[in-house]
PDB file of N, CA and C in Angstrom:
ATOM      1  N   UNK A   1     104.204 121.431 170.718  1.00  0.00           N
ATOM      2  CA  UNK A   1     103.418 120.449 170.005  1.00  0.00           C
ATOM      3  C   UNK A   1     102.794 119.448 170.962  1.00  0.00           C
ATOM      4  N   UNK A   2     103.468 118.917 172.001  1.00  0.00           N
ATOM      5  CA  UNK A   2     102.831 118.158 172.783  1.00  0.00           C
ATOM      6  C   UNK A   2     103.749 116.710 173.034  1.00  0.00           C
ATOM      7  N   UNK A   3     103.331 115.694 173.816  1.00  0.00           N
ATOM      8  CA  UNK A   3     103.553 114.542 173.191  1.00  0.00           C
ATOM      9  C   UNK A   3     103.245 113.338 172.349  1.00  0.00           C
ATOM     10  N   UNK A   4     103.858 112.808 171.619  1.00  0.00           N
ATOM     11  CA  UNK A   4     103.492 111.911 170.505  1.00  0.00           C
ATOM     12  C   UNK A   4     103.467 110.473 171.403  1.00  0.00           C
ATOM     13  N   UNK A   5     102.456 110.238 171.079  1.00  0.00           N
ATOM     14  CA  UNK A   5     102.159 108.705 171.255  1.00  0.00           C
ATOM     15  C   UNK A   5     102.053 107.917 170.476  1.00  0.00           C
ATOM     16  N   UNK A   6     102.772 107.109 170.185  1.00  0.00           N
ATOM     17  CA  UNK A   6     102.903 105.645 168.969  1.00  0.00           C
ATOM     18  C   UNK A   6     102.050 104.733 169.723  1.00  0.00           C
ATOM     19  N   UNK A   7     101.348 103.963 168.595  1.00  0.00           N
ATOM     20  CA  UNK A   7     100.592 102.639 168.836  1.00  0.00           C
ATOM     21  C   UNK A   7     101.697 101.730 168.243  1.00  0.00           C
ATOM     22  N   UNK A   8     101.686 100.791 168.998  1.00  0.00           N
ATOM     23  CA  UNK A   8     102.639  99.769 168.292  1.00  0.00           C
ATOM     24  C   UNK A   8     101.909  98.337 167.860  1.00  0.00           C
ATOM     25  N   UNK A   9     101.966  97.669 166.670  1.00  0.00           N
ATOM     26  CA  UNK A   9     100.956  96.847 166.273  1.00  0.00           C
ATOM     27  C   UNK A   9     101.929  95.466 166.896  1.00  0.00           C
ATOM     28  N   UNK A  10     100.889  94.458 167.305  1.00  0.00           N
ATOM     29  CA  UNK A  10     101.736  93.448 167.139  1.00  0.00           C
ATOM     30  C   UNK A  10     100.975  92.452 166.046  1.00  0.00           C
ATOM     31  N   UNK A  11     102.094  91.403 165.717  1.00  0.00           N
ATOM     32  CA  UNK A  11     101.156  90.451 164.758  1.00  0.00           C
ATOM     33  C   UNK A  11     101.194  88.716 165.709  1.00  0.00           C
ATOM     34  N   UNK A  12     100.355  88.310 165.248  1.00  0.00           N
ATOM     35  CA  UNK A  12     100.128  86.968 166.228  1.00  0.00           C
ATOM     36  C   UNK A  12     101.217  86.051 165.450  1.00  0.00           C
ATOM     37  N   UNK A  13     102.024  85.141 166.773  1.00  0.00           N
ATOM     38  CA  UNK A  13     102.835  84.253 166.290  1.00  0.00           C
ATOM     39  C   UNK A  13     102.734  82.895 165.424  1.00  0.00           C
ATOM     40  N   UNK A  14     101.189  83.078 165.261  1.00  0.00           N
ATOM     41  CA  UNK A  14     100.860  81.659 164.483  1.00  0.00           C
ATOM     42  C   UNK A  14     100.399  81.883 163.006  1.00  0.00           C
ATOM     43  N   UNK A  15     100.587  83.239 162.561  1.00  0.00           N
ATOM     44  CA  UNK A  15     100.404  83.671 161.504  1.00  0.00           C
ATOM     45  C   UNK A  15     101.374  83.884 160.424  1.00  0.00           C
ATOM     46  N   UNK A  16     101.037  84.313 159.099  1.00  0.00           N
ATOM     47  CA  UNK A  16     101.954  85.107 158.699  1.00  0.00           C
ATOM     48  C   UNK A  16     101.967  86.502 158.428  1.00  0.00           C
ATOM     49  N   UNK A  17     101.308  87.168 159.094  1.00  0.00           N
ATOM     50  CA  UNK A  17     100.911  88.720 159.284  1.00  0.00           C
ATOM     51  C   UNK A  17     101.962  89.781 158.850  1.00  0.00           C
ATOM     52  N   UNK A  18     102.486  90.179 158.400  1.00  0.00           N
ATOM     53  CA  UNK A  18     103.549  91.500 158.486  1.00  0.00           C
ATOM     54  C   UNK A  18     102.856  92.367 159.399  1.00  0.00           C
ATOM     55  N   UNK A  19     103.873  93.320 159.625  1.00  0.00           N
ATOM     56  CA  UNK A  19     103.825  94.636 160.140  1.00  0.00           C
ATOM     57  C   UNK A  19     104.750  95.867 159.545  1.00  0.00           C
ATOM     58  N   UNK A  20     104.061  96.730 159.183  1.00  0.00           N
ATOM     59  CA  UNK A  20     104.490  97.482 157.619  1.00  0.00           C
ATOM     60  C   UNK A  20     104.877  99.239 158.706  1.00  0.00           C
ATOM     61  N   UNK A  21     105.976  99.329 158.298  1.00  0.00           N
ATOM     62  CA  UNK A  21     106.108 101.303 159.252  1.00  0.00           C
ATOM     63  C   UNK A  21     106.949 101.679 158.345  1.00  0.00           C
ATOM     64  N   UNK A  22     107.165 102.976 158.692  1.00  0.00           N
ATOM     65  CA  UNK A  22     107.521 104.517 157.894  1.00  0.00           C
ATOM     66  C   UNK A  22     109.346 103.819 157.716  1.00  0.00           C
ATOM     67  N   UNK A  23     109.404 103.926 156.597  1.00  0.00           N
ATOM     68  CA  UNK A  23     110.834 104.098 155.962  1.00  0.00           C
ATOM     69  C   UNK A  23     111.649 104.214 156.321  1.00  0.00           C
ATOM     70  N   UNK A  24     111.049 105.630 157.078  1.00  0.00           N
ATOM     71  CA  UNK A  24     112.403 106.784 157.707  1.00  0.00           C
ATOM     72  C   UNK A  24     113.180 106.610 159.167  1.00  0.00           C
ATOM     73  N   UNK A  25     111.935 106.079 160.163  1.00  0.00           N
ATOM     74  CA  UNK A  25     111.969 105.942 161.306  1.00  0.00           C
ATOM     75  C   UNK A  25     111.129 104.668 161.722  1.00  0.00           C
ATOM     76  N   UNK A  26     110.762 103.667 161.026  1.00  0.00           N
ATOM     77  CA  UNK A  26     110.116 102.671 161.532  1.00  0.00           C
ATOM     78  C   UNK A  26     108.741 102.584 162.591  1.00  0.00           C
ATOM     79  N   UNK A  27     108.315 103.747 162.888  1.00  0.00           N
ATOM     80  CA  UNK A  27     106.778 103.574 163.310  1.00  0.00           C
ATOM     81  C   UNK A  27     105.948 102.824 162.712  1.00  0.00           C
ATOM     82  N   UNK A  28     105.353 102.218 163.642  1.00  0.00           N
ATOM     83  CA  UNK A  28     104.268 100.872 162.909  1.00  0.00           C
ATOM     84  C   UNK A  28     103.394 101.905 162.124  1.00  0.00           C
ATOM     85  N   UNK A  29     102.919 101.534 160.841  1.00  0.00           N
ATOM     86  CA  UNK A  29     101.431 101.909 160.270  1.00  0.00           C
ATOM     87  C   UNK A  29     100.513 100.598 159.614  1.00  0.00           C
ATOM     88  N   UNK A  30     100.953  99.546 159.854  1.00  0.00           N
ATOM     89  CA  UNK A  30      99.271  99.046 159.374  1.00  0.00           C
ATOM     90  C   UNK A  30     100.144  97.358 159.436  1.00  0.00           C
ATOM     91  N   UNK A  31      99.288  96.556 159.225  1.00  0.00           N
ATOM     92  CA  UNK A  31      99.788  95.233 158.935  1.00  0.00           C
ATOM     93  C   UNK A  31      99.318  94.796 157.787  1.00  0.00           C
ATOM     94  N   UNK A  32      99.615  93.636 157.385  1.00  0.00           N
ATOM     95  CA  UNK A  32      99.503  92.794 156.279  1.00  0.00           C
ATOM     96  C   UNK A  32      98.137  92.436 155.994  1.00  0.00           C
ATOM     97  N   UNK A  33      97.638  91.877 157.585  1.00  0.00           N
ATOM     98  CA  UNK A  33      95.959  91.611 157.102  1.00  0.00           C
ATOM     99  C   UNK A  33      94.766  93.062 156.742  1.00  0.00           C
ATOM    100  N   UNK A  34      95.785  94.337 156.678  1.00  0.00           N
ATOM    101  CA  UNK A  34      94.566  95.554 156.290  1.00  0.00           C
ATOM    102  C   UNK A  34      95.113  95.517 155.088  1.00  0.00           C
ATOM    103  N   UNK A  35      95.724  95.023 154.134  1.00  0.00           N
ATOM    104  CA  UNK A  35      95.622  95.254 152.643  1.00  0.00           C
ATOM    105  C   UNK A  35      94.904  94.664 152.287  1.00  0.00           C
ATOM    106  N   UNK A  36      94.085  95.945 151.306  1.00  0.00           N
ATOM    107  CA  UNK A  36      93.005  95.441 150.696  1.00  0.00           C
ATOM    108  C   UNK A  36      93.280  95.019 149.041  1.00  0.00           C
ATOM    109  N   UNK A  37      94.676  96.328 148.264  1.00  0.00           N
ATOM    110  CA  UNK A  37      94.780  95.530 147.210  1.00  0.00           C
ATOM    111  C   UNK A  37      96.337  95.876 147.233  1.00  0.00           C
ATOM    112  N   UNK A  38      97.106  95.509 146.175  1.00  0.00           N
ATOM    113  CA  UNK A  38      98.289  95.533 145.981  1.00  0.00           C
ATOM    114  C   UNK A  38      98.668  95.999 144.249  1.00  0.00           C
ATOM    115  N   UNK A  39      97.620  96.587 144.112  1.00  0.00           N
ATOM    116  CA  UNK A  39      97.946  96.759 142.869  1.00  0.00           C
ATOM    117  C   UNK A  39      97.398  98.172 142.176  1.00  0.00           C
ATOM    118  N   UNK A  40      97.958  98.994 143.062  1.00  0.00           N
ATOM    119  CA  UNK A  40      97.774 100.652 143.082  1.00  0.00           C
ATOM    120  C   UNK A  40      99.207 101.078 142.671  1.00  0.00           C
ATOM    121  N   UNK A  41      98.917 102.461 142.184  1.00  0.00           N
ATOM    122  CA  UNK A  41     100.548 102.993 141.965  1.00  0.00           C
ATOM    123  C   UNK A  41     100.270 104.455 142.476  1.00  0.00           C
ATOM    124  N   UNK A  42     101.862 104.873 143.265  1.00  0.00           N
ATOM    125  CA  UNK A  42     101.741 105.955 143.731  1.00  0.00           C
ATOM    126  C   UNK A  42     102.794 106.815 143.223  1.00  0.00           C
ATOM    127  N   UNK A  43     103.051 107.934 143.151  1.00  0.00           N
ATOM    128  CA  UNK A  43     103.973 108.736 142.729  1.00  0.00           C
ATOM    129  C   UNK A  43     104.986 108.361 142.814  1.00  0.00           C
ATOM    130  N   UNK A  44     105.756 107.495 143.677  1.00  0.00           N
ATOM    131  CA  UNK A  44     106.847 106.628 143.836  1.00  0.00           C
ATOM    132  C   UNK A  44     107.137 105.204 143.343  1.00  0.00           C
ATOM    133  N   UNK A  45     105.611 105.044 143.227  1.00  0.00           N
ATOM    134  CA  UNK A  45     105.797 103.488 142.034  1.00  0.00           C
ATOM    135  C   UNK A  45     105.043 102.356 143.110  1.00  0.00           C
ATOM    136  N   UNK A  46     104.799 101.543 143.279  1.00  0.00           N
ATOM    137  CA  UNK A  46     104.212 100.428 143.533  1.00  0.00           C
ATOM    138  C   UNK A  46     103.485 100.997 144.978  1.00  0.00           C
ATOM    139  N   UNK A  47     101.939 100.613 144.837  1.00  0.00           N
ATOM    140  CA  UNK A  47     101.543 101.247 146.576  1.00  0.00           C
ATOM    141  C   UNK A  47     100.935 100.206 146.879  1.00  0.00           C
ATOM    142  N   UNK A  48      99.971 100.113 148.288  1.00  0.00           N
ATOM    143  CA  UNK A  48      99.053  98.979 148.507  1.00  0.00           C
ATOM    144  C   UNK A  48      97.670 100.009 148.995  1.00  0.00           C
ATOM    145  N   UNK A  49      96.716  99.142 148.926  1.00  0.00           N
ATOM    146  CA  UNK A  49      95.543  99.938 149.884  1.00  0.00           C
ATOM    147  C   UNK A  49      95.356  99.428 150.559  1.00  0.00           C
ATOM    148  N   UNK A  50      95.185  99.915 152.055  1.00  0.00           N
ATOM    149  CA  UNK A  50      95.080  99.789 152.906  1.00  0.00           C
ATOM    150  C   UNK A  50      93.393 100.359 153.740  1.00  0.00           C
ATOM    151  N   UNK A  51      92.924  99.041 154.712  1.00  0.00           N
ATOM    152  CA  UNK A  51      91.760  99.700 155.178  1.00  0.00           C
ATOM    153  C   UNK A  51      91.830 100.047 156.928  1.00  0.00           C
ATOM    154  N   UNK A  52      92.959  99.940 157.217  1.00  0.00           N
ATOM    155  CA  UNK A  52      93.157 100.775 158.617  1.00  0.00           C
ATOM    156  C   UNK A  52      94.765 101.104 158.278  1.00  0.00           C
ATOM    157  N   UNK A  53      94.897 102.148 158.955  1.00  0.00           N
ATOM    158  CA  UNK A  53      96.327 102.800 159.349  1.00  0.00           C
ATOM    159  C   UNK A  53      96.658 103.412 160.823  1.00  0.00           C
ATOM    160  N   UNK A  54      97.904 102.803 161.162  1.00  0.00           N
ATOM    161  CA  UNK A  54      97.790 104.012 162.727  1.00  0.00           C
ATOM    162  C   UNK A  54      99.057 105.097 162.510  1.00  0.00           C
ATOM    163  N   UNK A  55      99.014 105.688 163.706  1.00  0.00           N
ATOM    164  CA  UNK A  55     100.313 106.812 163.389  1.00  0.00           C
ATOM    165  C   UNK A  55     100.552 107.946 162.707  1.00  0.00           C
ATOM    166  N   UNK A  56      99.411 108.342 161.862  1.00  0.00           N
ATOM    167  CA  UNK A  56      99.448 108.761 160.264  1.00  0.00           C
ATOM    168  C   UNK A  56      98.981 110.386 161.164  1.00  0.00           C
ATOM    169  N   UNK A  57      99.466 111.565 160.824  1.00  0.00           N
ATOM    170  CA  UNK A  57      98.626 112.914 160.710  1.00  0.00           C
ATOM    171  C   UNK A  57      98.298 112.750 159.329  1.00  0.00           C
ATOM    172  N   UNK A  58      96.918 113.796 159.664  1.00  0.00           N
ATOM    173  CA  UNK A  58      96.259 114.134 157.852  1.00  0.00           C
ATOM    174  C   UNK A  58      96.125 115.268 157.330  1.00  0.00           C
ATOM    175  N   UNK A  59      96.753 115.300 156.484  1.00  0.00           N
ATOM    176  CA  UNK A  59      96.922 117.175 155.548  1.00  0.00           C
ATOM    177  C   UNK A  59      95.726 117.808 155.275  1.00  0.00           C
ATOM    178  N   UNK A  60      95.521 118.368 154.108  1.00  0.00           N
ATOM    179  CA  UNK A  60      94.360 119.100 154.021  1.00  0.00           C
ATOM    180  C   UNK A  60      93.637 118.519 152.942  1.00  0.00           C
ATOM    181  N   UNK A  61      92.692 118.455 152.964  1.00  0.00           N
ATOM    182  CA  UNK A  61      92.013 117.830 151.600  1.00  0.00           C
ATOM    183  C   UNK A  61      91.907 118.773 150.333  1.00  0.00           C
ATOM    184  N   UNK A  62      92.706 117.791 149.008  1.00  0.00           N
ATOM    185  CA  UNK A  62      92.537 118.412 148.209  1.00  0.00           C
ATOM    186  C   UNK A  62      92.312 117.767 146.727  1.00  0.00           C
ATOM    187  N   UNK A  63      91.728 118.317 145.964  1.00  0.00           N
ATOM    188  CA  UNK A  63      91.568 117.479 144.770  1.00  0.00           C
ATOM    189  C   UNK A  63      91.985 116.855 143.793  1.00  0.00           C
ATOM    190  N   UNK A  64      92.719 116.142 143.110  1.00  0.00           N
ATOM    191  CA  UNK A  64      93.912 115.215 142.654  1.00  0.00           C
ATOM    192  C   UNK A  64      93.235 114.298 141.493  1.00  0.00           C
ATOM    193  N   UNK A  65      93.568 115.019 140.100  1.00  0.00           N
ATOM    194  CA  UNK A  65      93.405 113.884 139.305  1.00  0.00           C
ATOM    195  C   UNK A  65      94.201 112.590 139.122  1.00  0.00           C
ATOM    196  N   UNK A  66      93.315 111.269 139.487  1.00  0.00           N
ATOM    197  CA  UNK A  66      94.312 110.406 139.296  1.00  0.00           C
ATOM    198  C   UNK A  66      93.727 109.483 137.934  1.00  0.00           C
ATOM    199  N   UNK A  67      94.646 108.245 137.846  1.00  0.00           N
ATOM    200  CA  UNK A  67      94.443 107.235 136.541  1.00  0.00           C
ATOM    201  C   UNK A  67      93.104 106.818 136.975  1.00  0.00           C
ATOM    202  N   UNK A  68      92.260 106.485 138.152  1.00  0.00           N
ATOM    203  CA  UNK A  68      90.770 106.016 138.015  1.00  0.00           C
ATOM    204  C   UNK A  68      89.700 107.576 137.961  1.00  0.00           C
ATOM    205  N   UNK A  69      90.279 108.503 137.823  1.00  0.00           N
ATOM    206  CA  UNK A  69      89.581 109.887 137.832  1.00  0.00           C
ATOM    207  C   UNK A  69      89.670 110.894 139.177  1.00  0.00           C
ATOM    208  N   UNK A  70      88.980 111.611 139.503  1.00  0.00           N
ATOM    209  CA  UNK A  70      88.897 112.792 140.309  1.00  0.00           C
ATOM    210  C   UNK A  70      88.671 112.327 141.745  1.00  0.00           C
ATOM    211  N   UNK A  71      89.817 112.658 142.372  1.00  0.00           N
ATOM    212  CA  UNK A  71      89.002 111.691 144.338  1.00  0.00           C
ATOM    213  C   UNK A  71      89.427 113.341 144.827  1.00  0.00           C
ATOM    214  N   UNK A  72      89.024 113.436 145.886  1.00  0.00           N
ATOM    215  CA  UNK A  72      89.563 114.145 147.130  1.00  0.00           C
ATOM    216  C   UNK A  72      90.382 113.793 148.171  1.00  0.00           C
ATOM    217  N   UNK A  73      91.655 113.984 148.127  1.00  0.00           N
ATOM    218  CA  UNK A  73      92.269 113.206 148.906  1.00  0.00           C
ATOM    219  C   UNK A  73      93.153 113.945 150.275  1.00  0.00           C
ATOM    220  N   UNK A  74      93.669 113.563 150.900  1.00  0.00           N
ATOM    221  CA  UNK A  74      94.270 114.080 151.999  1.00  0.00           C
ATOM    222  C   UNK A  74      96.378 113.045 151.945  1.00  0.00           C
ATOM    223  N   UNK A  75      96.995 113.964 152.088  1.00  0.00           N
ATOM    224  CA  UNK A  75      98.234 113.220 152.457  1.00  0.00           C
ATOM    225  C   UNK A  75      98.210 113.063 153.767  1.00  0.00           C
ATOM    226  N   UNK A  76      99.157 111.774 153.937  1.00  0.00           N
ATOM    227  CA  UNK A  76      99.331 111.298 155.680  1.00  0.00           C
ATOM    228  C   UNK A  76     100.849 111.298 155.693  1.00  0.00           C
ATOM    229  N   UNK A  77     101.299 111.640 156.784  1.00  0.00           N
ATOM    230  CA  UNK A  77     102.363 112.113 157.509  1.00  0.00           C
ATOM    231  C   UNK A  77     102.755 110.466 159.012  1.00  0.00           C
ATOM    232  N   UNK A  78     103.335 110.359 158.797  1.00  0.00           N
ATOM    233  CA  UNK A  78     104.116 109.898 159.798  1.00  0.00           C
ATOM    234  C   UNK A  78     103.911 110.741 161.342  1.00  0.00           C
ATOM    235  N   UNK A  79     103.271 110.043 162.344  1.00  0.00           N
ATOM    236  CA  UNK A  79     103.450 111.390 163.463  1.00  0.00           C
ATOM    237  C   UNK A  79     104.947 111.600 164.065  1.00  0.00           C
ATOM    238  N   UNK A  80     105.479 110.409 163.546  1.00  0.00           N
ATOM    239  CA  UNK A  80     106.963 110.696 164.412  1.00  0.00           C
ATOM    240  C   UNK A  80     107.699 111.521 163.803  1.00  0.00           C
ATOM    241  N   UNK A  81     108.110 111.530 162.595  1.00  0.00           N
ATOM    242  CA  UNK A  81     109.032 112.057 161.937  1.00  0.00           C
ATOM    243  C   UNK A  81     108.783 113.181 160.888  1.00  0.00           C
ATOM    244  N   UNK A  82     106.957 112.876 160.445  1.00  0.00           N
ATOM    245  CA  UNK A  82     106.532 113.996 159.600  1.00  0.00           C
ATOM    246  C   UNK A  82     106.982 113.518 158.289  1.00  0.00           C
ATOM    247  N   UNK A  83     107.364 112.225 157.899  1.00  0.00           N
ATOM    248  CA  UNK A  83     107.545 112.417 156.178  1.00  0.00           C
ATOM    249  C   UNK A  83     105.857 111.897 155.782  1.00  0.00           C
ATOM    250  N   UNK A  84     105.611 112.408 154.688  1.00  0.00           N
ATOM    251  CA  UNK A  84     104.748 111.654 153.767  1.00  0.00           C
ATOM    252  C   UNK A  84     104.972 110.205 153.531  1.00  0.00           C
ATOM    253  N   UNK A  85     103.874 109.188 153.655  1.00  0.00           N
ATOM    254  CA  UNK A  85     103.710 107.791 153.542  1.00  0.00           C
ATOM    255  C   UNK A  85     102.945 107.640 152.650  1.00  0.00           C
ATOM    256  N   UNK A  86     101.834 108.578 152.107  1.00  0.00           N
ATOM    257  CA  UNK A  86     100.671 108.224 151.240  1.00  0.00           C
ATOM    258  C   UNK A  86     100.092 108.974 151.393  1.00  0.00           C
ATOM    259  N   UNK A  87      98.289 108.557 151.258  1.00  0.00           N
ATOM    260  CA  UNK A  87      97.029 109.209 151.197  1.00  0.00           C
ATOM    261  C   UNK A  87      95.883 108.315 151.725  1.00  0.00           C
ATOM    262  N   UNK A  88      95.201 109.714 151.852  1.00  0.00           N
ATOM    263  CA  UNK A  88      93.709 109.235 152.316  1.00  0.00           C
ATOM    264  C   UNK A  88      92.357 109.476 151.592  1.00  0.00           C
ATOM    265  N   UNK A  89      91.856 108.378 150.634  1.00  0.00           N
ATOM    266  CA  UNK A  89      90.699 108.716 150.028  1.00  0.00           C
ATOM    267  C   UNK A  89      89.683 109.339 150.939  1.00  0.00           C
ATOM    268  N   UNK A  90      89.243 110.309 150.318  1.00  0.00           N
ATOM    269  CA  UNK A  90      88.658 111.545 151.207  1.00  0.00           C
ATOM    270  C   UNK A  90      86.850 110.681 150.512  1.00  0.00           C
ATOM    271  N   UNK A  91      87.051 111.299 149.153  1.00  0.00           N
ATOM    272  CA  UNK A  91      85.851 111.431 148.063  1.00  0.00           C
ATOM    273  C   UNK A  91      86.361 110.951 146.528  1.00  0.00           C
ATOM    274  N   UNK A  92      85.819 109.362 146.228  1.00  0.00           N
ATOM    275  CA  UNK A  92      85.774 109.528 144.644  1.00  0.00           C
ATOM    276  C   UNK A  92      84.442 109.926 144.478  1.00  0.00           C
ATOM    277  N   UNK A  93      84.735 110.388 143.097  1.00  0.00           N
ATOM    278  CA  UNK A  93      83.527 111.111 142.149  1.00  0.00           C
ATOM    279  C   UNK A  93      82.890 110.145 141.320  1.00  0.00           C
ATOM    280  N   UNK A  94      83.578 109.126 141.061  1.00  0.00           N
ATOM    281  CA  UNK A  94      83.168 108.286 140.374  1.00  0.00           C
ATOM    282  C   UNK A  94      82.387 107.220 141.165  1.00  0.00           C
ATOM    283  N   UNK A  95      81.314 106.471 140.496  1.00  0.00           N
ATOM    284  CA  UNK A  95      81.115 105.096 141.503  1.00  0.00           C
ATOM    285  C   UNK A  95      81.431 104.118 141.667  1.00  0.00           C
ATOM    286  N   UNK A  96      81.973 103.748 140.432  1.00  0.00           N
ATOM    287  CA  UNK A  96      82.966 102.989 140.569  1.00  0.00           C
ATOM    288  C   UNK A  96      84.326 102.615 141.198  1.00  0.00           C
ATOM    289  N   UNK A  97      84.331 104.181 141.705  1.00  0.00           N
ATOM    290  CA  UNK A  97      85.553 104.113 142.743  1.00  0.00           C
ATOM    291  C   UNK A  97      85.346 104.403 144.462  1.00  0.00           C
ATOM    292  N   UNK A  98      84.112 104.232 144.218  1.00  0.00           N
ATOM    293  CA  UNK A  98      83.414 105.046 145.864  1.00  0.00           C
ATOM    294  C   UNK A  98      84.509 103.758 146.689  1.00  0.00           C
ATOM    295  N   UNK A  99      84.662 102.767 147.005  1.00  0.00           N
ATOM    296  CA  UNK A  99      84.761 101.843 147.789  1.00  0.00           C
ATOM    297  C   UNK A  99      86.091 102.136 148.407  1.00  0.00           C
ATOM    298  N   UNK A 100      86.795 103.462 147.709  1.00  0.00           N
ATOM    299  CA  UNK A 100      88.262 103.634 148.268  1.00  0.00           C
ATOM    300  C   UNK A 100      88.139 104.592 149.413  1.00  0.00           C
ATOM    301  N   UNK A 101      86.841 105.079 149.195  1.00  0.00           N
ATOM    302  CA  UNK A 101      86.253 106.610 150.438  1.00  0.00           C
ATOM    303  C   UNK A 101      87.092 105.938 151.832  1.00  0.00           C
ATOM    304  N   UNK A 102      87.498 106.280 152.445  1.00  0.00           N
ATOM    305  CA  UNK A 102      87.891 106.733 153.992  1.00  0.00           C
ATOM    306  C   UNK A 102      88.617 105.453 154.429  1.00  0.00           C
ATOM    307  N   UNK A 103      89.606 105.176 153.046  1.00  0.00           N
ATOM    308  CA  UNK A 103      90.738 103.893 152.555  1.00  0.00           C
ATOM    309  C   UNK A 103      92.073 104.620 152.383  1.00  0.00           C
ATOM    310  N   UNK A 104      93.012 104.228 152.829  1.00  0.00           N
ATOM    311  CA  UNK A 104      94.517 104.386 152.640  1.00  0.00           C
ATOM    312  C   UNK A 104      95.307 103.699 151.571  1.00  0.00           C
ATOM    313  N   UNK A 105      96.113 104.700 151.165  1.00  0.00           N
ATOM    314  CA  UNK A 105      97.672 104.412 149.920  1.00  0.00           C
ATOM    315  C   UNK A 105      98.747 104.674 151.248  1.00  0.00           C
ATOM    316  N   UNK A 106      99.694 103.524 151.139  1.00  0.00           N
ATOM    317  CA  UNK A 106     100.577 103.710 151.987  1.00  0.00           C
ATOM    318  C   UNK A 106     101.738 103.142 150.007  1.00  0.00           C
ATOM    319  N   UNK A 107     102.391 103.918 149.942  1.00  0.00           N
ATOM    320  CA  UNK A 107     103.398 103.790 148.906  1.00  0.00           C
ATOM    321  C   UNK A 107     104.925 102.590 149.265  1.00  0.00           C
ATOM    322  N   UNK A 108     104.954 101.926 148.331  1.00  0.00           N
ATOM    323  CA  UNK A 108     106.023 100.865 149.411  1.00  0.00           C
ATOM    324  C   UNK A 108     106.970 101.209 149.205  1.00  0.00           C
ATOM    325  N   UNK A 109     107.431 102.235 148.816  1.00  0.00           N
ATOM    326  CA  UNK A 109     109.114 102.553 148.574  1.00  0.00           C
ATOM    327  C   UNK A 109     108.899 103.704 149.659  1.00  0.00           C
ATOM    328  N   UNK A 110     107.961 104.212 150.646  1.00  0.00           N
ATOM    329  CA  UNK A 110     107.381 105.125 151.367  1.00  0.00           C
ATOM    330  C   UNK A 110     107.982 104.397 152.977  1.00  0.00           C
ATOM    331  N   UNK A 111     107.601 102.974 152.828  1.00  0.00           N
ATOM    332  CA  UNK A 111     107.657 102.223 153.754  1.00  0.00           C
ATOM    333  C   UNK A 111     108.749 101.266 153.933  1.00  0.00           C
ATOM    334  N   UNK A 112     108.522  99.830 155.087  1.00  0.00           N
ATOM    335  CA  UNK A 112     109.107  98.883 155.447  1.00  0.00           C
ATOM    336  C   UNK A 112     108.717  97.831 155.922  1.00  0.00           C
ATOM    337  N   UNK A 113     109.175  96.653 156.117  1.00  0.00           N
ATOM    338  CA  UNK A 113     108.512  95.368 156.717  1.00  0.00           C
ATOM    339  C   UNK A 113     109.489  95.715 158.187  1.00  0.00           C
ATOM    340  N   UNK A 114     108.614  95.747 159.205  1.00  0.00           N
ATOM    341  CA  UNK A 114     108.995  96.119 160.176  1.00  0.00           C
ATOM    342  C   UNK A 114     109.348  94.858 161.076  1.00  0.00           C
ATOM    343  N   UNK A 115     108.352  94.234 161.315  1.00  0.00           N
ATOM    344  CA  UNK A 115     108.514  92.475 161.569  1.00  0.00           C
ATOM    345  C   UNK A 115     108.151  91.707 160.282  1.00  0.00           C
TER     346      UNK A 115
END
């Protein structure tokens, strides 16, 4: 496979920033200031969206009816450990939902407050 390289996020000390990683093994994936909303639900129950992620492999794109309608989505993987964390809006169909296109679900029972 090769070797895995982790990015590690930091957050500035004069803030109140989180830093959010994988459940399983604590790899950083995103901080506090890339949530965009907090009021998504994922197969596990409470998610956030997110507009950057690091760390993440991406599955295959596939089509997924959800509660706002039809997206194309991709699952993301953890590179360290390989569990599922979420998804990656690939394609909504709708226009009302375009704004989630090439936006992350990181699921919080998926995750952790890392700092």
């Amino acid at each position: 496979m090769g070797l895995i390289f982790k990015r590690y996020l930091e957050a500035p000390t004069h803030c109140n920033t989180r830093i959010f990683g994988c459940s399983e093994c604590k790899t950083h994936l995103s901080t506090s200031e890339d949530i965009l909303s907090k009021a998504f639900q994922g197969q596990h129950g409470k998610a956030y969206l997110f507009n950057h992620v690091v760390n993440v492999l991406e599955g295959q794109p596939e089509d997924r009816n959800m509660t706002t309608g039809l997206h194309t989505v991709k699952d993301i993987y953890c590179t360290y450990c390989q569990t599922v964390v979420g998804w990656k809006y690939e394609k909504a169909y709708e226009d009302s939902q375009k704004y989630k296109e090439g936006k992350y679900i990181l699921e919080r029972q998926l995750m952790c407050e890392v700092l």
